[in-house]
Protein backbone atom coordinates (compact mmCIF):
# COMPACT_ATOMS: atom_id res chain seq x y z
CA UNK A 1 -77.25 -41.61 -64.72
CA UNK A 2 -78.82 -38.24 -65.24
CA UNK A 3 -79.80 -37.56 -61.51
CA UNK A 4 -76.27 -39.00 -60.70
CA UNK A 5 -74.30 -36.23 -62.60
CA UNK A 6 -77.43 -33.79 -61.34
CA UNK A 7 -77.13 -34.65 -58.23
CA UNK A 8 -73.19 -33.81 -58.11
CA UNK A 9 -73.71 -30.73 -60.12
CA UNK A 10 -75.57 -29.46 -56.75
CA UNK A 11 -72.92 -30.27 -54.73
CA UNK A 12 -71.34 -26.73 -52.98
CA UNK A 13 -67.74 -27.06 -54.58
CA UNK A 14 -65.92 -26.25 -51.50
CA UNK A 15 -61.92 -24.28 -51.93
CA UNK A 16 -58.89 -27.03 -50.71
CA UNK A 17 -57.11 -25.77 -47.39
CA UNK A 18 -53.99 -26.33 -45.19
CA UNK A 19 -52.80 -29.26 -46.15
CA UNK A 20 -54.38 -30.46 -49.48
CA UNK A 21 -53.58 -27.58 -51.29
CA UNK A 22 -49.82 -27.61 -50.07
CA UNK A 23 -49.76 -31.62 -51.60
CA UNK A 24 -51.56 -30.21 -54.85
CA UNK A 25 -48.70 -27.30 -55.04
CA UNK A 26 -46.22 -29.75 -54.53
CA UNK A 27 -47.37 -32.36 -57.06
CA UNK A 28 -47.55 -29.54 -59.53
CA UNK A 29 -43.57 -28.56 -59.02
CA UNK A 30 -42.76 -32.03 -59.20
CA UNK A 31 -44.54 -32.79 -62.53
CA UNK A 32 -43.70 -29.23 -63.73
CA UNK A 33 -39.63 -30.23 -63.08
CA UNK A 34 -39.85 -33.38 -64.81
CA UNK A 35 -41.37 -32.72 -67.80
CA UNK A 36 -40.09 -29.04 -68.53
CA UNK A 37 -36.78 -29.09 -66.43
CA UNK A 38 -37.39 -25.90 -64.35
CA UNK A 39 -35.76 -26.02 -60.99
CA UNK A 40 -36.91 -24.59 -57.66
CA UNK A 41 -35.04 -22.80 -54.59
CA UNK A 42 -36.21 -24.37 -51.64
CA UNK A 43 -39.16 -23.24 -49.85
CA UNK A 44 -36.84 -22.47 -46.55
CA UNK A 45 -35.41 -19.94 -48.56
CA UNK A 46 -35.46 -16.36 -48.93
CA UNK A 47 -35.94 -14.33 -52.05
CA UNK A 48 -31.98 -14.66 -53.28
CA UNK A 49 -32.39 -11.60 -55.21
CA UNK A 50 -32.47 -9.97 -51.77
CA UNK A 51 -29.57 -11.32 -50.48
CA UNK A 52 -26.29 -8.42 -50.13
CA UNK A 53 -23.26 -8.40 -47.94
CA UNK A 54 -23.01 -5.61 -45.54
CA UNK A 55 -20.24 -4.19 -43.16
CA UNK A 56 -20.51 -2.88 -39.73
CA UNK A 57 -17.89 -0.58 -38.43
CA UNK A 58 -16.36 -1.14 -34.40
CA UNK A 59 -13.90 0.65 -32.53
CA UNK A 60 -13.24 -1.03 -29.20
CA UNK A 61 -10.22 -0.18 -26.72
CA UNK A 62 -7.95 -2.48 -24.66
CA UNK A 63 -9.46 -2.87 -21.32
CA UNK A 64 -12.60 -1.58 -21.83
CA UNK A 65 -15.23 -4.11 -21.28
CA UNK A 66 -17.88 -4.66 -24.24
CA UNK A 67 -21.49 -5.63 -24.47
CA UNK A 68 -22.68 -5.07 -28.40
CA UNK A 69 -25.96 -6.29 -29.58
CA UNK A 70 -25.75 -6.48 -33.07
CA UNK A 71 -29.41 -6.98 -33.67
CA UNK A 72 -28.82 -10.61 -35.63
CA UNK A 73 -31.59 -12.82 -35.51
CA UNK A 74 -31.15 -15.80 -33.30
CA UNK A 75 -34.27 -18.00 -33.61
CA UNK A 76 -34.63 -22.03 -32.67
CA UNK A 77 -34.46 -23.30 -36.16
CA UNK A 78 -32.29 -20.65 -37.74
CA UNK A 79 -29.95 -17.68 -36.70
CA UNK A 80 -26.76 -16.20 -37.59
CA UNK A 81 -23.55 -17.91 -36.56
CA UNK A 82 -20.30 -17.04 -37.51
CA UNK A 83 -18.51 -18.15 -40.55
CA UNK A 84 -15.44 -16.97 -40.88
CA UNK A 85 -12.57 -15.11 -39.27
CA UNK A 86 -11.76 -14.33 -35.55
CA UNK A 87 -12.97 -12.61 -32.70
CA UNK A 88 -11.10 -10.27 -30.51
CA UNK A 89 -8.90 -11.19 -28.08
CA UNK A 90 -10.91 -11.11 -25.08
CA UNK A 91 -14.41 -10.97 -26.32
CA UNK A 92 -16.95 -14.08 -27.54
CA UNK A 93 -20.02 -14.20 -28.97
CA UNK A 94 -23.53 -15.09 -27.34
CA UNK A 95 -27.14 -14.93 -28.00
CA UNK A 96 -29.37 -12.84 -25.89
CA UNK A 97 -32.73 -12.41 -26.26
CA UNK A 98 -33.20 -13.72 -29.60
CA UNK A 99 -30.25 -11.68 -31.06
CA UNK A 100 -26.34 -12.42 -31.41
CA UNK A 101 -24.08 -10.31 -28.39
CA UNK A 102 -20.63 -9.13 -28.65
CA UNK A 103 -19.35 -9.43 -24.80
CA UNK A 104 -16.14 -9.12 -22.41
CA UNK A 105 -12.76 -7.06 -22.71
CA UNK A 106 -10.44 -6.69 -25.36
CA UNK A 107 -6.88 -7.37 -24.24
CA UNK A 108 -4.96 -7.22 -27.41
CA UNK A 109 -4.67 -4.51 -29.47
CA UNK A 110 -5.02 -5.23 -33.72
CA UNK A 111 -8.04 -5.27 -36.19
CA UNK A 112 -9.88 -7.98 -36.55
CA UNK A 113 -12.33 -9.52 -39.32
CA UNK A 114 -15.32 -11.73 -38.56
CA UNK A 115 -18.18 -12.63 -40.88
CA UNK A 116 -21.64 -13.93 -40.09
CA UNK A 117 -24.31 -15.88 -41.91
CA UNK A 118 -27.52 -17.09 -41.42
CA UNK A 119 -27.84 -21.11 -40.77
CA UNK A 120 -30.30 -23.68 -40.42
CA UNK A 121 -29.50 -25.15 -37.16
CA UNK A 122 -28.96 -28.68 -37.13
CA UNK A 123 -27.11 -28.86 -40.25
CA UNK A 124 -24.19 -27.15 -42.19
CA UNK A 125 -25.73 -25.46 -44.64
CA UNK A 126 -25.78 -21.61 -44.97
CA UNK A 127 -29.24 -19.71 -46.34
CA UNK A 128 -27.82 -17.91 -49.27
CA UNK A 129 -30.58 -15.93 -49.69
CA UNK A 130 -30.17 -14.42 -46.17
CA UNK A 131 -27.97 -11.37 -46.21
CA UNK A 132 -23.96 -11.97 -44.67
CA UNK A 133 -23.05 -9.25 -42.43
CA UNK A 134 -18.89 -8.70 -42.57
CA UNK A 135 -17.47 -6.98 -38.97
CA UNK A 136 -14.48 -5.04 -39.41
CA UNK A 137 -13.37 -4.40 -35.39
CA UNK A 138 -10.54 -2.06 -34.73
CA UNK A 139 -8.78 -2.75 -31.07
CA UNK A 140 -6.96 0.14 -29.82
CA UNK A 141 -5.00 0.59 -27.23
CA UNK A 142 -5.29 1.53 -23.78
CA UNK A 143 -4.12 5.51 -23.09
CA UNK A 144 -2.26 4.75 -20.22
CA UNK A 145 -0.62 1.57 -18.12
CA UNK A 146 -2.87 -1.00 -17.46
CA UNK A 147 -1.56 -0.55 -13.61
CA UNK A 148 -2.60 3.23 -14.02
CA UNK A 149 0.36 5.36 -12.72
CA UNK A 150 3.57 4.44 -10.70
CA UNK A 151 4.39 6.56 -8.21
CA UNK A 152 8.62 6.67 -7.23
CA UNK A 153 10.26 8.81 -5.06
CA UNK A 154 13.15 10.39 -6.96
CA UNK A 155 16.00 12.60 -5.28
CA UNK A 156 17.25 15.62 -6.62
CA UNK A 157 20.60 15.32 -8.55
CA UNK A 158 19.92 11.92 -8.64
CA UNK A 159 19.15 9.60 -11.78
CA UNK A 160 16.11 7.06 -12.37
CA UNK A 161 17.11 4.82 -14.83
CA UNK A 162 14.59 2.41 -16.47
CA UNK A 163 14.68 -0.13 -19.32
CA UNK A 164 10.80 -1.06 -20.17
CA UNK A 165 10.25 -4.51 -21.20
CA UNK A 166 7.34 -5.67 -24.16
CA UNK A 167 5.80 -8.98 -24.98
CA UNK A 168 6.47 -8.10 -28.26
CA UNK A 169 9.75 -6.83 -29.52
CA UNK A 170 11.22 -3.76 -30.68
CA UNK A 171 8.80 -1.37 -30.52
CA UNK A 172 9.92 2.50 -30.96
CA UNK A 173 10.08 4.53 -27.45
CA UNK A 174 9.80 8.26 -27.10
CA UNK A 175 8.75 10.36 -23.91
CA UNK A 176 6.87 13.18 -22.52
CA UNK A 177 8.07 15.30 -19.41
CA UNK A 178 7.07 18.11 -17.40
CA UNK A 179 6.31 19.10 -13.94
CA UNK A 180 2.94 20.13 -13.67
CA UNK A 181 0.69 17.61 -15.11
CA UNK A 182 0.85 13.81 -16.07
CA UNK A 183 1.31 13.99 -20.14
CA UNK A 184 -1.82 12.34 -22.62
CA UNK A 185 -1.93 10.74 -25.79
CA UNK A 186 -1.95 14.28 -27.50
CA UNK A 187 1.07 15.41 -26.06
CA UNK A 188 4.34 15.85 -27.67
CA UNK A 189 6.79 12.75 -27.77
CA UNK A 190 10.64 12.57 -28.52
CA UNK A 191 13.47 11.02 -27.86
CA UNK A 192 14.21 14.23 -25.08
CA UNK A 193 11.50 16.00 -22.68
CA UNK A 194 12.14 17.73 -19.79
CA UNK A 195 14.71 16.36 -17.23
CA UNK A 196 13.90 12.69 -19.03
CA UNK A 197 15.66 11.02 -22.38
CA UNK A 198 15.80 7.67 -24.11
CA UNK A 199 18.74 5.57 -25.74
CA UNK A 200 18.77 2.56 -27.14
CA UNK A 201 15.67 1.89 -25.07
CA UNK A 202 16.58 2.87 -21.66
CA UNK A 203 14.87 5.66 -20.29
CA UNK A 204 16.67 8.44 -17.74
CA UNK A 205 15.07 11.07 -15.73
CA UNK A 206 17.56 13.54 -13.69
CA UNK A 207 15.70 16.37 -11.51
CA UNK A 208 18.12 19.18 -10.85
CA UNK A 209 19.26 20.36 -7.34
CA UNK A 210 17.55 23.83 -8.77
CA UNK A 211 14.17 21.95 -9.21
CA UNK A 212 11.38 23.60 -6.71
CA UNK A 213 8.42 20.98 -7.45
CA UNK A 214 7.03 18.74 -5.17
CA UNK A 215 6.03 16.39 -8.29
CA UNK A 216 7.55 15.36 -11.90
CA UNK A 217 5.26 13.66 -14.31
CA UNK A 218 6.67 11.22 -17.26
CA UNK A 219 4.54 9.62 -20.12
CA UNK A 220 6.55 6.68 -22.05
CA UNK A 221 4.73 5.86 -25.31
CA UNK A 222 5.88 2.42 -27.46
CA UNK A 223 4.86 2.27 -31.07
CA UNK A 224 5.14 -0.56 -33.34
CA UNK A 225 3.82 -1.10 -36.67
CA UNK A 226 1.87 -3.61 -39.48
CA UNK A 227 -0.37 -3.38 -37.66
CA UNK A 228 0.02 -0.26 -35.71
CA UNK A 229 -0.48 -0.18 -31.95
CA UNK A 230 0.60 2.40 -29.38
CA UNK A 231 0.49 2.29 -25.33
CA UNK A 232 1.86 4.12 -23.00
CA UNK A 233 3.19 4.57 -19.53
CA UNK A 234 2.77 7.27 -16.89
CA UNK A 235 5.48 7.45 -13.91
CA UNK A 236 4.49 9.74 -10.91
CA UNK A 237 7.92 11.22 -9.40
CA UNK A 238 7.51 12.42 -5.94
CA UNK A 239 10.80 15.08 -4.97
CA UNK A 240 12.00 13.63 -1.82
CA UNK A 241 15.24 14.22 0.37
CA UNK A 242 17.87 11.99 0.17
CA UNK A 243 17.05 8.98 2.58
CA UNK A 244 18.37 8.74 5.40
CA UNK A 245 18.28 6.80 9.20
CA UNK A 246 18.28 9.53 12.25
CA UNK A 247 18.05 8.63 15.94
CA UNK A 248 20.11 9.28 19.02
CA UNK A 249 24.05 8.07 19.22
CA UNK A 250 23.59 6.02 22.42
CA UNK A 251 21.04 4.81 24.65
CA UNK A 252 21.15 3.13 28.01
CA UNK A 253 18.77 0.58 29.34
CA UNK A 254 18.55 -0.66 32.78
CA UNK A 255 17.67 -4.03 34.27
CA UNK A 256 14.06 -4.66 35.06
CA UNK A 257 13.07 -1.53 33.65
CA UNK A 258 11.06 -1.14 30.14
CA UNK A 259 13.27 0.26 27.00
CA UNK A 260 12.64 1.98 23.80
CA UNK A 261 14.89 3.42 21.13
CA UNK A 262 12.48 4.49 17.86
CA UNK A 263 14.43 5.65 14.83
CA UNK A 264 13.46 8.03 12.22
CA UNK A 265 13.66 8.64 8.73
CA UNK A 266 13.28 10.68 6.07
CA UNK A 267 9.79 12.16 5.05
CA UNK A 268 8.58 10.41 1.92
CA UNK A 269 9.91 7.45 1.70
CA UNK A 270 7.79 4.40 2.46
CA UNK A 271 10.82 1.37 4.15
CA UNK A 272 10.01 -2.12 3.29
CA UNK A 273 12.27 -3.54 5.60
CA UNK A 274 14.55 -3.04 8.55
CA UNK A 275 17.64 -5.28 10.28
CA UNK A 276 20.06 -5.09 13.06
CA UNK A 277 23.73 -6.20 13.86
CA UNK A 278 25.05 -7.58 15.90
CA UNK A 279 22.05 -9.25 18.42
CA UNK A 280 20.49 -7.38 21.05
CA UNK A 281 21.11 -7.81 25.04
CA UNK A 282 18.93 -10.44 27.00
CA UNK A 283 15.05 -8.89 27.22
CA UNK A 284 15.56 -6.68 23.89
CA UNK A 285 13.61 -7.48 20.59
CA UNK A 286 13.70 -5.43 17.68
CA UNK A 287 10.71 -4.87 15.29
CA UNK A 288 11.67 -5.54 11.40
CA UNK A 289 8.65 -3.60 10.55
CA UNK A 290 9.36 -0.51 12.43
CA UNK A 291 13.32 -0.63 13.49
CA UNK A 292 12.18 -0.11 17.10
CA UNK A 293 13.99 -2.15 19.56
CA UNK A 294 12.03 -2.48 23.17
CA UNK A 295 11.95 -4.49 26.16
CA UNK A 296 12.86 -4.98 29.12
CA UNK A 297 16.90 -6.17 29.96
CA UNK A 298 17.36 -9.18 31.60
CA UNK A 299 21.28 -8.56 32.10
CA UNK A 300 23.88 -6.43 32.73
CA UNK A 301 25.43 -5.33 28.64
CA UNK A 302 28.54 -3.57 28.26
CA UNK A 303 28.06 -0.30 25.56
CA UNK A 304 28.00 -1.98 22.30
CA UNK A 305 27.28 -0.45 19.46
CA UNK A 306 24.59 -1.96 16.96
CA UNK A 307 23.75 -0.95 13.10
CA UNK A 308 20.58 -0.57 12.13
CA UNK A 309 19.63 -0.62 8.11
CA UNK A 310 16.56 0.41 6.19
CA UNK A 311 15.31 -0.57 3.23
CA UNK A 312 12.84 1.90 0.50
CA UNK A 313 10.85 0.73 -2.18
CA UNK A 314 10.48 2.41 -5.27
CA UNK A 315 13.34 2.87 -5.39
CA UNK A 316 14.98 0.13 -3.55
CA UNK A 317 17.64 2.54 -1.65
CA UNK A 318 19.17 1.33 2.05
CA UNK A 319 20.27 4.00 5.13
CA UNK A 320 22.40 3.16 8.56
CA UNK A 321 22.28 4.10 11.66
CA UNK A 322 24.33 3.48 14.39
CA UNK A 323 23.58 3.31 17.95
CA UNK A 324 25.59 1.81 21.39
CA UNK A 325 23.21 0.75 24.56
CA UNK A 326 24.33 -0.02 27.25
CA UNK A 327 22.42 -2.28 29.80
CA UNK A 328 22.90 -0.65 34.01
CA UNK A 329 21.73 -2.69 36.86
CA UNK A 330 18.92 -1.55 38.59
CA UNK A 331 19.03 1.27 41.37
CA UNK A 332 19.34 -0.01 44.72
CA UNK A 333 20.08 2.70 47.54
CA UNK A 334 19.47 1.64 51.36
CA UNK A 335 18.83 5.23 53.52
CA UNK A 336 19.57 5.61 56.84
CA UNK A 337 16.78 4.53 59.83
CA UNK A 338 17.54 7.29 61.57
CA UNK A 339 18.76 10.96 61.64
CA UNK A 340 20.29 12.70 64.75
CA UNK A 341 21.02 16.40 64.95
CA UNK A 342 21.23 19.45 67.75
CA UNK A 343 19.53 22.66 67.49
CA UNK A 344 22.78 24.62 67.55
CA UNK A 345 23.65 23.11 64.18
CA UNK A 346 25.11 19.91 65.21
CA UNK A 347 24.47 16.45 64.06
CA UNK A 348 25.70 12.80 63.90
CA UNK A 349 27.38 12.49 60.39
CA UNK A 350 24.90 9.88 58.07
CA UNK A 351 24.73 8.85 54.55
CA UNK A 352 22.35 6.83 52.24
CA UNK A 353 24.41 3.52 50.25
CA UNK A 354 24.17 2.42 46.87
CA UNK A 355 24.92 -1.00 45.55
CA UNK A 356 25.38 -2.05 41.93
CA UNK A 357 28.03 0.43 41.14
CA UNK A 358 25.48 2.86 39.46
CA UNK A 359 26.57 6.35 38.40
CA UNK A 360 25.16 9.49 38.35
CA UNK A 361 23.57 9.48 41.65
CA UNK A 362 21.03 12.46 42.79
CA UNK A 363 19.37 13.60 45.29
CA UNK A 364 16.62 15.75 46.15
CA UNK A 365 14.19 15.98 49.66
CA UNK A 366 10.59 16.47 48.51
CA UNK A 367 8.81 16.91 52.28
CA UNK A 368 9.03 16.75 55.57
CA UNK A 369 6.60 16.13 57.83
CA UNK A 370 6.07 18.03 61.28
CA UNK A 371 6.19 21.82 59.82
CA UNK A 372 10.14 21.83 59.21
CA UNK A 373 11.27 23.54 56.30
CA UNK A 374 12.86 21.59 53.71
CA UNK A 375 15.73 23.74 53.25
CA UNK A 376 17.22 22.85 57.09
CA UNK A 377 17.71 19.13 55.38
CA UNK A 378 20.37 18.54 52.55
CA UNK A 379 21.93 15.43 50.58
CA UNK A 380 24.82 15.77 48.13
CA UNK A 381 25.94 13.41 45.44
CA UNK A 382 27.71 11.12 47.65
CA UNK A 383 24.53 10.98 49.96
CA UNK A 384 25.48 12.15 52.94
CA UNK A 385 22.78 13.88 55.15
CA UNK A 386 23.08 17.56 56.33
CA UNK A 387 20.78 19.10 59.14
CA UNK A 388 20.94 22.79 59.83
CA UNK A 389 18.94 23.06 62.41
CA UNK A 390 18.43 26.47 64.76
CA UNK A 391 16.80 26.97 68.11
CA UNK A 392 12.88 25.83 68.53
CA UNK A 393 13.36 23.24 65.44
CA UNK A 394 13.22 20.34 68.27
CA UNK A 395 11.12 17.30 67.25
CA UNK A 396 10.45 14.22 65.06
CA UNK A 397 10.26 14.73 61.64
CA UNK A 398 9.86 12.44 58.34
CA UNK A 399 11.89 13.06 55.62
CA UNK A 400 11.05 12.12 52.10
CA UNK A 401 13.63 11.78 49.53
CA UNK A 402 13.67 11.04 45.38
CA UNK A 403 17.07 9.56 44.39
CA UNK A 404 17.55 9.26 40.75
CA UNK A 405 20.41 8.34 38.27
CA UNK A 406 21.43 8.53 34.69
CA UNK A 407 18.53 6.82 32.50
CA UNK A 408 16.69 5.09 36.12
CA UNK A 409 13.31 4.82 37.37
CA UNK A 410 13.54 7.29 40.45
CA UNK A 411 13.42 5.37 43.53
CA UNK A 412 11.89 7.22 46.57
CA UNK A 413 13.52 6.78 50.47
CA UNK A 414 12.08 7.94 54.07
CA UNK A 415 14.43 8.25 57.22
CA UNK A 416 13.00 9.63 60.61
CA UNK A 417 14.74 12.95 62.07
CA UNK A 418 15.06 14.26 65.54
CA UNK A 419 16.48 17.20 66.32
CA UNK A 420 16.95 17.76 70.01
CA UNK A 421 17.95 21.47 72.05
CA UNK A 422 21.62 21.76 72.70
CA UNK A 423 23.00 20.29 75.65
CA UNK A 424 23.64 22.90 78.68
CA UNK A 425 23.92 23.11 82.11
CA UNK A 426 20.99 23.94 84.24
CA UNK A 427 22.87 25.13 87.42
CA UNK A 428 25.46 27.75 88.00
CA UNK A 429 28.48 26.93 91.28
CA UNK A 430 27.85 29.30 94.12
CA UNK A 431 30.78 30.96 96.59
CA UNK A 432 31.85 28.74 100.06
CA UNK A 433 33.51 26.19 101.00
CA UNK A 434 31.17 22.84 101.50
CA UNK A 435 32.41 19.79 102.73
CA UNK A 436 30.13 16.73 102.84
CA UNK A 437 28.55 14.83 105.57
């Protein structure tokens, strides 16, 4: 027995680790509870006495995108999550490298409340002993239109009259005017600025005649309250002339040939649209896009006179024109083959022929060919040929001729001249009496 108990006194006593020593530790609470009626926090736990609530300040704006790390841990077995309250309009948690991420774009301006707490994951339980963190986010709105400023052409004397619409109702409108700049938040706001007022919600801007700017700038800002939100509104006005259609009174158009009328209108103004009344001759289209009608007509029209109306946007304003075309058959002329005339002035009387009834016929001889002037050959109105030629202009000449009428393609006719010496005796009657054979 004695060198039993010796030999375990030699034994090295060796110190419990890992595992053993966490059983022993346990046993002990568990006896410890039982007998004495202590209780124990669990081990997963954090010192409670630590735990404290704490607030975090944010001030976001309406259409401003967000990306906020808040630095909460977000681990695999525990991590904040949020307990209570809700998040922006627009904008969602997420977890990011091992923290919790406030990301994407407010839309709706309030203050919101959201609380997180730390959680074992897997379960529904909270760690009390972890600190709550309370986020108090104020949303404000955007300084200006979320479809940045409108630009609208305004007239002088004239009145723009506009009656803003909300998705909410009733919210207090007041303006800012002037003509040099586009008014900010700071500016000053009533129910009168400028050339613009408000009533009852409708909003009127009137430039004067006497106005000299080539711009006028109007902020609209809309308050309501509990809670409080304000936007506004900007409106560009560009000073324009009164709109209006120009172009010339008539046109005329002949068959087989192209055709273009192009109207104009006033600096400015940026059309929409265009139409025409009534339809256009065979071979004519018209361009809604533009208002220019072209072609080439197919037919013989009568003058008629067609309307032509544009359309503006911003503001939607319409201008006339009218216009009467009138559709000629083409210029056919037939000149002569030949040309006869006598040194001594003379000639055979000849004229060129036109067909189709067209008016406005002219003439004009661009050359001749052989060294004779062009001023010895003449054509009036009613085409007939004159040939004034003098002694030593005998010969055979080509004559070259542009005819031309009212709105036609000029149309270019040859004819071959000869000009011969005068006619004249040769032999002179001498004195006697002959009698033949």
């Amino acid at each position: 027995m004695k060198s039993q108990i010796k030999e375990q006194s030699n034994r090295t006593v060796r110190p419990l680790k890992g595992k053993k020593l966490f059983a022993l530790f346990a046993v002990a609470i568990m006896i410890a509870t039982a007998f004495v009626g202590i209780s124990f926090v669990s081990l997963t736990n954090e010192d409670s006495s630590a735990a404290s609530t704490q607030t975090v300040n944010l001030s976001w704006t309406v259409g401003t995108a967000v990306n906020y790390d808040t630095g909460l841990e977000d681990g695999n077995n525990t991590g904040y999550n949020k307990s209570s309250g809700t998040m922006p309009t627009g904008v969602s948690f997420t977890t990011s490298g091992g923290t919790v991420h406030f990301t994407g774009t407010p839309t709706k301006a309030d203050t919101f409340t959201v609380t997180f707490k730390k959680q074992n994951y897997g379960t529904s339980n909270w760690i009390t002993s972890a600190d709550t963190y309370v986020f108090s986010i104020n949303v404000a709105a955007s300084s200006s239109s979320p479809n940045n400023t409108s630009v609208i052409n305004l007239v002088k004397g004239q009145t723009y009259r506009y009656s803003p619409t909300f998705n909410i109702s009733s919210p207090t409108i007041t303006v800012s005017a002037n003509g040099s700049s586009q008014p900010g938040s700071s500016a000053n706001y009533s129910s009168t600025s400028g050339y613009a007022s408000v009533s009852n919600g409708v909003i009127d801007v009137t430039v004067p005649a006497s106005y000299s700017g080539n711009n006028y700038y109007v902020t609209i800002k809309a308050v309501t309250s509990n809670p409080t939100q304000t936007v506004y509104q900007n409106i560009k006005f560009a000073i324009v002339d009164a709109f209006a259609v120009s172009g010339n009174a008539s046109a005329i158009g002949v068959v087989g040939n192209g055709f273009t009328y192009i109207p104009s209108t006033t600096s400015g103004w940026t059309i929409s649209s265009w139409s025409i009344s009534p339809s256009l001759p065979s071979g004519l289209s018209f361009n809604a896009s533009t208002g220019v009608i072209s072609g080439t007509p197919s037919a013989v029209s009568n003058a008629t006179t067609y309307t032509l109306t544009a359309t503006t946007v911003q503001p939607s304003v319409t201008a006339t024109k009218t216009v009467s075309i009138k559709i000629e058959p083409a210029l056919v002329v037939t000149a002569p083959a030949n040309v006869y005339a006598v040194e001594n002035g003379n000639y055979d009387p000849v004229a060129f022929s036109v067909t189709n009834g067209v008016s406005g016929v002219s003439y004009q001889v661009t050359s001749i060919t052989g060294g004779l002037s062009t001023s010895k050959v003449s054509i009036d109105n009613n085409g007939s040929i004159s040939v004034a030629a003098s002694s030593g202009d005998a010969g055979t000449y080509t004559v070259t001729v542009t005819v031309t009428s009212d709105n036609q393609e000029p149309v270019t006719k040859t004819f071959a001249l000869t000009i011969v010496q005068a006619l004249g005796f040769t032999s002179t009657p001498v004195s006697g009496f002959y009698v033949v054979g």
